[in-house]
C-alpha atoms as a PDB file:
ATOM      1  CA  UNK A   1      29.132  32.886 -36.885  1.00  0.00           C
ATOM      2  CA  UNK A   2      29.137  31.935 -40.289  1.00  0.00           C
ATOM      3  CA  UNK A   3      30.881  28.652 -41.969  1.00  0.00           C
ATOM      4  CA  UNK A   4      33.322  30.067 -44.584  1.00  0.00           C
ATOM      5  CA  UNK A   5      35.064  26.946 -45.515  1.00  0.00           C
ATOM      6  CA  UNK A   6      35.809  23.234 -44.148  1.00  0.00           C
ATOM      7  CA  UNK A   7      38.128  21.038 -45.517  1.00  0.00           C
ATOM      8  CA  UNK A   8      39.812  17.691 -44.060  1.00  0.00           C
ATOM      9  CA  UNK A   9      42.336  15.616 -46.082  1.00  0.00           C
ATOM     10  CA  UNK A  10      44.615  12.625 -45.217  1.00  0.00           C
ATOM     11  CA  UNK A  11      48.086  12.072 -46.311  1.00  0.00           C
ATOM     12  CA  UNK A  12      47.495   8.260 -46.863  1.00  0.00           C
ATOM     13  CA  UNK A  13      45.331   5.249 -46.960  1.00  0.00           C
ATOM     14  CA  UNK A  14      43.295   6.168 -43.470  1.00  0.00           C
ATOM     15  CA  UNK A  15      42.349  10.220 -42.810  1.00  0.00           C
ATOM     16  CA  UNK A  16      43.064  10.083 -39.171  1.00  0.00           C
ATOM     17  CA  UNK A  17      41.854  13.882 -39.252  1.00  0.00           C
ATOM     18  CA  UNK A  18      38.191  14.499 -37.969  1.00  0.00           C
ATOM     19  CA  UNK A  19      36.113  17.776 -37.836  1.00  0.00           C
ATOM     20  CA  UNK A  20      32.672  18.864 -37.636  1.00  0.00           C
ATOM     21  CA  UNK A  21      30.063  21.860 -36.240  1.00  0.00           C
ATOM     22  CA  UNK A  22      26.455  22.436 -35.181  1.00  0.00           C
ATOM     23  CA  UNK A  23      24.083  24.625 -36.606  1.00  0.00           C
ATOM     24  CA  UNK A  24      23.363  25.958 -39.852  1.00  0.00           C
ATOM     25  CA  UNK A  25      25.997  27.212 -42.014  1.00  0.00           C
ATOM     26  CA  UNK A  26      24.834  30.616 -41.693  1.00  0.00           C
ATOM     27  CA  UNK A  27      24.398  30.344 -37.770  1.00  0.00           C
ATOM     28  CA  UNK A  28      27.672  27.728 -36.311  1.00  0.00           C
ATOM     29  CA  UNK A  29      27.451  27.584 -32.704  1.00  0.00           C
ATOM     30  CA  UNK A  30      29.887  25.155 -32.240  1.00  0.00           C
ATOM     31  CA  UNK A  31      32.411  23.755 -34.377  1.00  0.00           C
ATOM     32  CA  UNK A  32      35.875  21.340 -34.159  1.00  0.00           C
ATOM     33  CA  UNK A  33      38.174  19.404 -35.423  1.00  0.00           C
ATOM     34  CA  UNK A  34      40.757  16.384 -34.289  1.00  0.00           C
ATOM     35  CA  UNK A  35      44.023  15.336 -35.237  1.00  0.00           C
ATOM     36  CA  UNK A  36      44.485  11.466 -34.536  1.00  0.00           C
ATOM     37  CA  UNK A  37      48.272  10.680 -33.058  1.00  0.00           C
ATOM     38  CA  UNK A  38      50.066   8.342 -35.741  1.00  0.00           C
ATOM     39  CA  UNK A  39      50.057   4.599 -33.942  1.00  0.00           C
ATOM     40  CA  UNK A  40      53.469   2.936 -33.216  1.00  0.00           C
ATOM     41  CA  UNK A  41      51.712  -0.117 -31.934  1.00  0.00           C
ATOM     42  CA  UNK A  42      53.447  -3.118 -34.074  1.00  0.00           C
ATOM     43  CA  UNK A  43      49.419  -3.725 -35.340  1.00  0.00           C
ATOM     44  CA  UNK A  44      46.158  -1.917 -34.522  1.00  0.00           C
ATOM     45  CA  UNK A  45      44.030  -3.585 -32.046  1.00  0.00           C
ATOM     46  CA  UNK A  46      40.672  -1.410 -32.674  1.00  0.00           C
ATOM     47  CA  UNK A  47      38.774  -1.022 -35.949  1.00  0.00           C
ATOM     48  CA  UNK A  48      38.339   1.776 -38.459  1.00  0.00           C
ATOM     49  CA  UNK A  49      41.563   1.120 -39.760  1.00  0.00           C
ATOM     50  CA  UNK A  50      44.208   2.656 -37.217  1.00  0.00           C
ATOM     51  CA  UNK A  51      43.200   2.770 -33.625  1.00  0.00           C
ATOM     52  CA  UNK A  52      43.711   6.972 -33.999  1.00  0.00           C
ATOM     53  CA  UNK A  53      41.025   6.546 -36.769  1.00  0.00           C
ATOM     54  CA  UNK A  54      38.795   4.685 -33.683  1.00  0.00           C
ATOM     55  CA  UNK A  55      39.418   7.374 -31.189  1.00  0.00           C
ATOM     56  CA  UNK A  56      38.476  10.038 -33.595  1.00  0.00           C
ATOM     57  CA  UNK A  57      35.362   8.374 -34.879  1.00  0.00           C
ATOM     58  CA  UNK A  58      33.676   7.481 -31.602  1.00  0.00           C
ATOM     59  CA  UNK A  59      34.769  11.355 -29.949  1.00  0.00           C
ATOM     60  CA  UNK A  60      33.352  12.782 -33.429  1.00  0.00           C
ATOM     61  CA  UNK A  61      29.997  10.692 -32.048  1.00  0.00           C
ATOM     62  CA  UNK A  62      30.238  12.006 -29.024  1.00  0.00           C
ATOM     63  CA  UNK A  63      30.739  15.368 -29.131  1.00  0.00           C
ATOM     64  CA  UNK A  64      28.383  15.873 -31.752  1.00  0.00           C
ATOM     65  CA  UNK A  65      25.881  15.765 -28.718  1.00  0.00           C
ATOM     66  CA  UNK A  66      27.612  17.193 -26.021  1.00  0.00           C
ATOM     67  CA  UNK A  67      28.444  20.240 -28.065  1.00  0.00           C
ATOM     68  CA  UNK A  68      24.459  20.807 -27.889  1.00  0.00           C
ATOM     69  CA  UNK A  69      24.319  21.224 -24.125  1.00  0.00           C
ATOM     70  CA  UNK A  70      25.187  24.038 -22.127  1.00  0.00           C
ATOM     71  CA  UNK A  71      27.422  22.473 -19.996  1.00  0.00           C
ATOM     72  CA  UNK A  72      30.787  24.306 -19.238  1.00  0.00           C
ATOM     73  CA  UNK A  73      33.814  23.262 -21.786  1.00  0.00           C
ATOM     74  CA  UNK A  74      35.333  20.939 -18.172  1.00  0.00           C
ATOM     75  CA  UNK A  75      32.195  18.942 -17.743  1.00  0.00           C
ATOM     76  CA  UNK A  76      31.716  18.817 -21.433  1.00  0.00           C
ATOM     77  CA  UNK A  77      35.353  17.416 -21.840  1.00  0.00           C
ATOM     78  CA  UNK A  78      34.554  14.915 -18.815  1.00  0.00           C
ATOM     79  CA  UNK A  79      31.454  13.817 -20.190  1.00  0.00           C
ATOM     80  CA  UNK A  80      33.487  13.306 -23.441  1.00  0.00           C
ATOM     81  CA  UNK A  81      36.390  11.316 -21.647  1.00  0.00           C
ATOM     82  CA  UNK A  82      34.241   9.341 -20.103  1.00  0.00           C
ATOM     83  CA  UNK A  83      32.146   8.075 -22.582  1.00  0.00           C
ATOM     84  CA  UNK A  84      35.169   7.685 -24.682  1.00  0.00           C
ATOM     85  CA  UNK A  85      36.691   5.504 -21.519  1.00  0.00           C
ATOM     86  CA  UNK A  86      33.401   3.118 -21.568  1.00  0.00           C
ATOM     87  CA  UNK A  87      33.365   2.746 -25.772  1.00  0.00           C
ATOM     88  CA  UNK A  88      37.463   1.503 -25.329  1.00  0.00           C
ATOM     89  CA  UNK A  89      36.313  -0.799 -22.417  1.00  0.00           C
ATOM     90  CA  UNK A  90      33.686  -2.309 -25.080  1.00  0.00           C
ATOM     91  CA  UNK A  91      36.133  -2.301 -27.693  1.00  0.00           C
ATOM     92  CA  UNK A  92      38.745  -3.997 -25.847  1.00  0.00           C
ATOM     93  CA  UNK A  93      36.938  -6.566 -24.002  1.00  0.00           C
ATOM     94  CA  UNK A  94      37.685  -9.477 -26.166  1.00  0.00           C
ATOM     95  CA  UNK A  95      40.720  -8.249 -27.155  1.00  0.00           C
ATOM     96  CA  UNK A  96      44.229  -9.062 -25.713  1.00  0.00           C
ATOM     97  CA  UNK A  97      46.468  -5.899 -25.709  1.00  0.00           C
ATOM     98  CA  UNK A  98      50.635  -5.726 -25.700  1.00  0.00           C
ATOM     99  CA  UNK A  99      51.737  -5.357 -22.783  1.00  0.00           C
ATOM    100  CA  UNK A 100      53.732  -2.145 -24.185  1.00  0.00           C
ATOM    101  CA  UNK A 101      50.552  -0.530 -26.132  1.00  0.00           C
ATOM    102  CA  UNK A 102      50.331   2.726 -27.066  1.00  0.00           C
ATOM    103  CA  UNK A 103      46.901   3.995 -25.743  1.00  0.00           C
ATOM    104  CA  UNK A 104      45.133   5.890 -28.633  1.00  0.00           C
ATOM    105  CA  UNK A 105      45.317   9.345 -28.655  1.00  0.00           C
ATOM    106  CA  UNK A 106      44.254  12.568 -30.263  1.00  0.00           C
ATOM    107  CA  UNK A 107      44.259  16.608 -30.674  1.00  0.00           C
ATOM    108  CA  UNK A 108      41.256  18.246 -29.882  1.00  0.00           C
ATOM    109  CA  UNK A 109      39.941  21.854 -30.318  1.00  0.00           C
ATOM    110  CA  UNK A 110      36.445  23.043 -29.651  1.00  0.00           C
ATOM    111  CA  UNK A 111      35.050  26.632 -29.749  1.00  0.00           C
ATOM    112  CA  UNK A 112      31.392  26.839 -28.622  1.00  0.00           C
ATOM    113  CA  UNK A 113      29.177  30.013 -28.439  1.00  0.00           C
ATOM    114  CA  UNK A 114      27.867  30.667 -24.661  1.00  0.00           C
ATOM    115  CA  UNK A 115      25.949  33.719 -23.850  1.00  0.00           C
ATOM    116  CA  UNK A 116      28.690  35.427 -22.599  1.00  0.00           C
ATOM    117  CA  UNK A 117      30.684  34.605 -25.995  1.00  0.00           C
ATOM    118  CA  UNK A 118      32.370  32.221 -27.728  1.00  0.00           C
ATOM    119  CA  UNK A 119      34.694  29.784 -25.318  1.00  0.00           C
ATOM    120  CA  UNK A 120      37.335  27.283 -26.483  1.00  0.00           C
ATOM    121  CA  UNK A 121      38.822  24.126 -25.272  1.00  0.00           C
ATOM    122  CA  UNK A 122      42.366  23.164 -26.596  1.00  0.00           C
ATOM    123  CA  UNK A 123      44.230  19.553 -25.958  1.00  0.00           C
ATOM    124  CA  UNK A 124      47.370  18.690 -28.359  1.00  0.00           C
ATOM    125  CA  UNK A 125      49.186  21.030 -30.828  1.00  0.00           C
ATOM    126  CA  UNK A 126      46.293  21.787 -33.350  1.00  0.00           C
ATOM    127  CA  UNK A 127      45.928  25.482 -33.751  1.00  0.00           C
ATOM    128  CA  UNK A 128      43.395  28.078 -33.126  1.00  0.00           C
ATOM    129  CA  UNK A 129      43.348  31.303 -34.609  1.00  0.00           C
ATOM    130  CA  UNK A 130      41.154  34.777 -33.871  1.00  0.00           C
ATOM    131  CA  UNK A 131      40.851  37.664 -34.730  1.00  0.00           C
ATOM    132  CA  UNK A 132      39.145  40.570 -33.116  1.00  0.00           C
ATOM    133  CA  UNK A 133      37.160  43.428 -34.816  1.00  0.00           C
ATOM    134  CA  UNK A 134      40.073  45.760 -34.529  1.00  0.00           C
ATOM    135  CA  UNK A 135      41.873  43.642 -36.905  1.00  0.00           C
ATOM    136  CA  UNK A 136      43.861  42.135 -33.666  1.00  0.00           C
ATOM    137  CA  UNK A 137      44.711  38.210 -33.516  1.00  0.00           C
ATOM    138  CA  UNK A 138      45.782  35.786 -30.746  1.00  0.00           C
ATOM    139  CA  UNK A 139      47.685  32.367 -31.732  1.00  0.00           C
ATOM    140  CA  UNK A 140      47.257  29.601 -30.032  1.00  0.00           C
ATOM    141  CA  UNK A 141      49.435  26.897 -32.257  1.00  0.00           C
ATOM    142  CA  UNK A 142      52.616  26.527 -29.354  1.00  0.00           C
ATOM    143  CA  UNK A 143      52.842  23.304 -27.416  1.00  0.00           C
ATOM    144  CA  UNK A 144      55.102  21.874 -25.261  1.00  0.00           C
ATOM    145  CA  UNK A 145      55.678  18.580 -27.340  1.00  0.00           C
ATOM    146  CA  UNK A 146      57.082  21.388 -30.268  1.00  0.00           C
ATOM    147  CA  UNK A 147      60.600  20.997 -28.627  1.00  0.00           C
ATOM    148  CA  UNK A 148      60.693  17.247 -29.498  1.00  0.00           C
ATOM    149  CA  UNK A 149      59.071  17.504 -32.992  1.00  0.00           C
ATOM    150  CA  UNK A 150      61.956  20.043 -33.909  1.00  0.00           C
ATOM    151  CA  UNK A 151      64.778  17.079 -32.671  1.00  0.00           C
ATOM    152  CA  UNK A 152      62.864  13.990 -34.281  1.00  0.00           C
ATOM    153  CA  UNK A 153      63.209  16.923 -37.451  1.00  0.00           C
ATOM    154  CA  UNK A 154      66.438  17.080 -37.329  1.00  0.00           C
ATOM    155  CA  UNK A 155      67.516  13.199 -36.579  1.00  0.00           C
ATOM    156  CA  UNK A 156      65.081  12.274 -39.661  1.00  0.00           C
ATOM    157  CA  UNK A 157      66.981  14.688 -41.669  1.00  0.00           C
ATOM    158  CA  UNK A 158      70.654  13.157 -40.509  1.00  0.00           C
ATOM    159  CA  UNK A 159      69.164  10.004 -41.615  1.00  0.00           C
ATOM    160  CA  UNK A 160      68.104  11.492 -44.772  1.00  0.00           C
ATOM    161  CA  UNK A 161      71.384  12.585 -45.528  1.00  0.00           C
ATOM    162  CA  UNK A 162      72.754   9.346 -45.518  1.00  0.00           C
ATOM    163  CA  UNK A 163      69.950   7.888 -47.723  1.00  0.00           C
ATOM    164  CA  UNK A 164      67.204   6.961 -45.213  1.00  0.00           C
ATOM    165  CA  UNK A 165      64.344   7.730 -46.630  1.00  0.00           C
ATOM    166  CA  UNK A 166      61.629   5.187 -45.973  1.00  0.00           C
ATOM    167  CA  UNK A 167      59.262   6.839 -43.132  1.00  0.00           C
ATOM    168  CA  UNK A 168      58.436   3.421 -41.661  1.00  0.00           C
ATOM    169  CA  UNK A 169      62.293   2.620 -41.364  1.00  0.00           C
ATOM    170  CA  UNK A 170      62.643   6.087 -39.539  1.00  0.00           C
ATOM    171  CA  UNK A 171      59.393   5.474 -37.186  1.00  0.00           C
ATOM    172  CA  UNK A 172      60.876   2.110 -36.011  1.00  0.00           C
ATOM    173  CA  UNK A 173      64.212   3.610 -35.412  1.00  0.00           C
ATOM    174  CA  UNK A 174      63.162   6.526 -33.045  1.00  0.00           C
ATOM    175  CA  UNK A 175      60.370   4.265 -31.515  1.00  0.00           C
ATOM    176  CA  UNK A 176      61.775   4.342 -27.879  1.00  0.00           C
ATOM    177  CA  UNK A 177      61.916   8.154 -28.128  1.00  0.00           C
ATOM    178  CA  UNK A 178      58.102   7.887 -29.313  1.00  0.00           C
ATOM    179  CA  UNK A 179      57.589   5.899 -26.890  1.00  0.00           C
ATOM    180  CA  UNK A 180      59.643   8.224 -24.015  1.00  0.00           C
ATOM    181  CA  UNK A 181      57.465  10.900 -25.231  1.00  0.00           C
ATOM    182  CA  UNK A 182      54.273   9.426 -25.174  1.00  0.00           C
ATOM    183  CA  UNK A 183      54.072   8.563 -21.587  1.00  0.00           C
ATOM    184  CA  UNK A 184      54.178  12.327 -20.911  1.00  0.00           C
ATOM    185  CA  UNK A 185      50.432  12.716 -21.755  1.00  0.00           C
ATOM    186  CA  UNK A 186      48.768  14.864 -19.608  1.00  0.00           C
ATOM    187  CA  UNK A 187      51.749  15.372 -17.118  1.00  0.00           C
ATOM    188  CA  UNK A 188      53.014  18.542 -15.915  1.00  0.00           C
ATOM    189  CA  UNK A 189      55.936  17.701 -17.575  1.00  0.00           C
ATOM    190  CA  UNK A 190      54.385  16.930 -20.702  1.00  0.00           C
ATOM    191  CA  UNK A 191      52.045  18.181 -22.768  1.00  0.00           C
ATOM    192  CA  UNK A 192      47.470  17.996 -22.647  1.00  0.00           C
ATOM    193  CA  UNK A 193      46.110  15.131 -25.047  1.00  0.00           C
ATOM    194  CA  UNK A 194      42.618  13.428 -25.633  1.00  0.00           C
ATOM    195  CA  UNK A 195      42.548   9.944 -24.769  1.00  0.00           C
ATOM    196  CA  UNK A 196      40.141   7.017 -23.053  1.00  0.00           C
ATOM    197  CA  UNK A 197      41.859   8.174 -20.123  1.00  0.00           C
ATOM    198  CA  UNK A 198      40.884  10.717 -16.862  1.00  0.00           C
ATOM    199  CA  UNK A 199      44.213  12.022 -17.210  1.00  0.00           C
ATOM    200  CA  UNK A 200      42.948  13.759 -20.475  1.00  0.00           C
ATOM    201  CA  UNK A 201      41.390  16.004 -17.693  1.00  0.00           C
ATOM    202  CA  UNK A 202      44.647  17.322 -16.004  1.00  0.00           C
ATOM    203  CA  UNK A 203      45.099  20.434 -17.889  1.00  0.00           C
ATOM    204  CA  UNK A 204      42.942  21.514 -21.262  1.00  0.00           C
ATOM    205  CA  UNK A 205      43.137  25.401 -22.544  1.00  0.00           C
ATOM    206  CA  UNK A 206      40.289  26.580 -21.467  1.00  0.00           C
ATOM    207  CA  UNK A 207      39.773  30.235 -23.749  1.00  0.00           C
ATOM    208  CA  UNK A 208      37.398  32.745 -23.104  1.00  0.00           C
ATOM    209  CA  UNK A 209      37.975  34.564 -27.136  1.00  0.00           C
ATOM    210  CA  UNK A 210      34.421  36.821 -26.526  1.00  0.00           C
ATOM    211  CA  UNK A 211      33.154  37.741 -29.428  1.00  0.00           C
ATOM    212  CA  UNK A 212      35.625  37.604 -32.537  1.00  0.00           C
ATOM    213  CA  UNK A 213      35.525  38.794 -35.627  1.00  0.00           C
ATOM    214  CA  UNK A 214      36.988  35.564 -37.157  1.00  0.00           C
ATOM    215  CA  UNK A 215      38.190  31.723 -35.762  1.00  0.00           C
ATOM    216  CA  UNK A 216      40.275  29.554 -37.927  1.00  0.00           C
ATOM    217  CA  UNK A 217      40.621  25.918 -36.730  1.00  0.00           C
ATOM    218  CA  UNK A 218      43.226  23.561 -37.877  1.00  0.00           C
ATOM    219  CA  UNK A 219      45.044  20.897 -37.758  1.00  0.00           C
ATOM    220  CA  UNK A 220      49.274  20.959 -37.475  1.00  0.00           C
ATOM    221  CA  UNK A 221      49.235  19.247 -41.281  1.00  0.00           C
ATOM    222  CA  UNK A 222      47.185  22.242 -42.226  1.00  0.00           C
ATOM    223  CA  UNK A 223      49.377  24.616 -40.230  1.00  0.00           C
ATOM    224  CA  UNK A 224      52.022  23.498 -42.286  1.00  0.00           C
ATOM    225  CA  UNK A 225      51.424  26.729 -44.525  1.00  0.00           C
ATOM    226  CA  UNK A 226      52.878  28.687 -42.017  1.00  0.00           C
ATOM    227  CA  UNK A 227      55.566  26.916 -40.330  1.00  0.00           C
ATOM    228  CA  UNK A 228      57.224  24.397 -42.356  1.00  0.00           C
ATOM    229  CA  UNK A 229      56.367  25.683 -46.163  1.00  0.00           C
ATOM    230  CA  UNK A 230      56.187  29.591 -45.429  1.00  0.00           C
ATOM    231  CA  UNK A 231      53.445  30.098 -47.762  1.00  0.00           C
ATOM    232  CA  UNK A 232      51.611  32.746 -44.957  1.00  0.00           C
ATOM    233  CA  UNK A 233      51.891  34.182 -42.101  1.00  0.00           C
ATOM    234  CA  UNK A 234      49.637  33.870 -39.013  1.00  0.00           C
ATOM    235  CA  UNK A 235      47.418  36.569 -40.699  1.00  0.00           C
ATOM    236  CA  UNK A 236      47.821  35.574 -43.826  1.00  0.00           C
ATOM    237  CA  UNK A 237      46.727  32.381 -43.538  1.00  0.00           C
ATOM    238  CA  UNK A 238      43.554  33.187 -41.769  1.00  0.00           C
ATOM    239  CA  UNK A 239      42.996  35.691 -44.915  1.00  0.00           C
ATOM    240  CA  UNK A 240      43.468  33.196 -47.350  1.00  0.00           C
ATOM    241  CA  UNK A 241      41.548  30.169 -45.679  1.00  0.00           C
ATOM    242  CA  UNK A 242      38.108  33.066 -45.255  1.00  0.00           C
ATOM    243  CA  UNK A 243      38.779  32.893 -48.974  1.00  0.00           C
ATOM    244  CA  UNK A 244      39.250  29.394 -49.641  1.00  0.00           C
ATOM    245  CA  UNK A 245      40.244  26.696 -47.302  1.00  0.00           C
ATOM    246  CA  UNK A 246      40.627  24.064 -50.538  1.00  0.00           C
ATOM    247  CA  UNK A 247      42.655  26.359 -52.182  1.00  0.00           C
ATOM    248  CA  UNK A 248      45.058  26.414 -48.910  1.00  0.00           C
ATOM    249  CA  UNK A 249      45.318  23.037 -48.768  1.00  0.00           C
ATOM    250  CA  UNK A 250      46.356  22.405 -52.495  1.00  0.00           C
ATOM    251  CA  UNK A 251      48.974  24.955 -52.042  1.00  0.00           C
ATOM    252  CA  UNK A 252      50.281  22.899 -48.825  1.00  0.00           C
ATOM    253  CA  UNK A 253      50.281  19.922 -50.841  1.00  0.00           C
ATOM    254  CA  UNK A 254      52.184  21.343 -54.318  1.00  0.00           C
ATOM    255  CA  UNK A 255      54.826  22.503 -51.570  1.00  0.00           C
ATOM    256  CA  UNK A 256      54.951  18.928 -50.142  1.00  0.00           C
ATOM    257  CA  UNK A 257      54.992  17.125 -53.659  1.00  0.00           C
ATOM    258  CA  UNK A 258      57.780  19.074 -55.054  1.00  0.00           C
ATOM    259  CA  UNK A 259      59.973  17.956 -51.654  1.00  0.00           C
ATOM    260  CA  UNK A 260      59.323  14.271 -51.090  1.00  0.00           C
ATOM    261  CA  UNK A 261      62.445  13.625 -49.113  1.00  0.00           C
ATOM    262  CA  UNK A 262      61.809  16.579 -46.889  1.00  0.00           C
ATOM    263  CA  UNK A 263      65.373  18.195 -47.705  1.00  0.00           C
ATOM    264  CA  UNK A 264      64.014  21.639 -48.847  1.00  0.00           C
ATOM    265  CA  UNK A 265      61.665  21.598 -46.107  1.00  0.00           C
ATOM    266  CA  UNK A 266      62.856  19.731 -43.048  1.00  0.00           C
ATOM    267  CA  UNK A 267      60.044  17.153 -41.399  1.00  0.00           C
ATOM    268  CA  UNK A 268      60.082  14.294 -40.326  1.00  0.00           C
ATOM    269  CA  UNK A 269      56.998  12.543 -42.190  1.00  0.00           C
ATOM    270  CA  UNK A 270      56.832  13.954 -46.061  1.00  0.00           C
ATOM    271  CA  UNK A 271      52.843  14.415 -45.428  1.00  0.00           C
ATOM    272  CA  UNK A 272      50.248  15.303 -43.025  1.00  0.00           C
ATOM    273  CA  UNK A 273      46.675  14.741 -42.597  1.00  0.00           C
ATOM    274  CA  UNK A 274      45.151  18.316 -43.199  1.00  0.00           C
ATOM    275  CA  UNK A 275      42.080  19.694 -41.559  1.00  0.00           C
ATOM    276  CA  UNK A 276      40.904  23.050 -41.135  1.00  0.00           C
ATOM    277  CA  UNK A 277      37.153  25.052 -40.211  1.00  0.00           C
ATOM    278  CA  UNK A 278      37.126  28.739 -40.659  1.00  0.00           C
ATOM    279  CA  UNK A 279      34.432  30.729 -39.657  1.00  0.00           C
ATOM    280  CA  UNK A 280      33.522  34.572 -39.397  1.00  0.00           C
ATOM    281  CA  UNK A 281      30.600  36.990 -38.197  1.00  0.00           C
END
């Protein structure tokens, strides 16, 4: 497949986005991207800047290689997990941790050509988008964590209302929800995550998509388009990213400027790191 457009943009001082692909832009045979989980640690203990920006940077190492092999999407997210399991060991060693830290964590989506046809392997709410040569798409941009984005939504926007609008005063608030939330990584009760964990094996999408037509990757702050601003559709999106995945973006973040205390558009933080990789035949 061909690379029509990447793009990755954060929403503050650290991008905790990542993305990336192998082969020629003419020829992609594998390509991904990450979404970092925003810390609510009281201070990072890991470098880069936020310990999501870690994660991300040392998988974005890692899976540049793996994506080479051949190796089946499991064993290539094992071989991933663990190596990301020994580089926190490492990182950590002469560190003392909280005794309530919050692991790092991160969304992950990876499509990969095989012989058979192109496979993908989904953990977190980032989205994936294809469409077939009959003009036909499948959606993959549900997850079972949307329930509790769509109450933190509307608590932030109570607090709102009554003239909270500092997103650091509203993370602190709702930390023991955060924090209720986030220990249902990788449960059946939760929802699939990457993390310096083995539990980040318990249950990844594994897609067969065959051979489409077109695959748009991207982040939830780049899905934003579509489900918070209503500037496309499903379709429409992928149409106008195989045009011009910048031009996406700057719409996203017109719609996000013009709203800063998320009234017209309900959220709960005012930006989003933004990443997205579309590609086509």
């Amino acid at each position: 497949m061909r690379l029509l457009g990447a793009v990755s943009e954060g929403s503050g001082a650290v991008n905790e986005d990542g993305l990336g692909w192998l082969g020629a832009a003419d020829n992609v045979t594998a390509a991904w991207i990450f979404d970092g989980v925003t810390g609510i640690n009281r201070a990072n203990a890991l470098g880069d800047g936020t310990d999501a920006r870690w994660l991300v940077t040392r998988a974005q190492a890692r899976i540049s290689t793996l994506a080479a092999s051949d190796m089946p999407l499991p064993a290539l997210l094992a071989e991933l997990v663990a190596g990301l399991i020994a580089d926190f060991d490492v990182a950590t060693a002469s560190v003392e941790l909280p005794r309530d830290y919050d692991p790092p964590a991160a969304c992950l989506i990876l499509v990969k050509r095989y012989a058979t046809g192109w496979q993908a392997l989904r953990l977190g709410d980032s989205c994936l988008l294809a469409r077939d040569g009959g003009g036909n798409h499948r959606i993959h941009a549900a997850s079972p964590n949307n329930a509790f984005d769509h109450w933190l939504t509307r608590e932030a926007r109570k607090r709102r209302d009554a003239g909270v609008l500092d997103i650091k005063a509203l993370l602190a608030e709702f930390a023991p929800q955060l924090k209720e939330g986030r220990a249902k990584r990788n449960r059946p009760d939760g929802y699939s995550i990457l993390e310096a964990n083995r539990d980040a094996l318990a249950m990844p999408e594994i897609m067969d998509l065959g051979t489409p037509d077109q695959i748009l990757l991207c982040t939830d702050g780049y899905y934003r388009a579509v489900d918070h601003y209503g500037l496309h559709d499903d379709a429409g999106l992928m149409r106008a990213s195989a045009k011009d995945v910048g031009a996406v973006l700057a719409a996203l973040r017109a719609a996000e400027a013009v709203d800063p205390d998320c009234l017209r558009f309900p959220r709960f933080k005012p930006a989003d790191d933004a990443t997205a990789v579309m590609l086509a035949r």
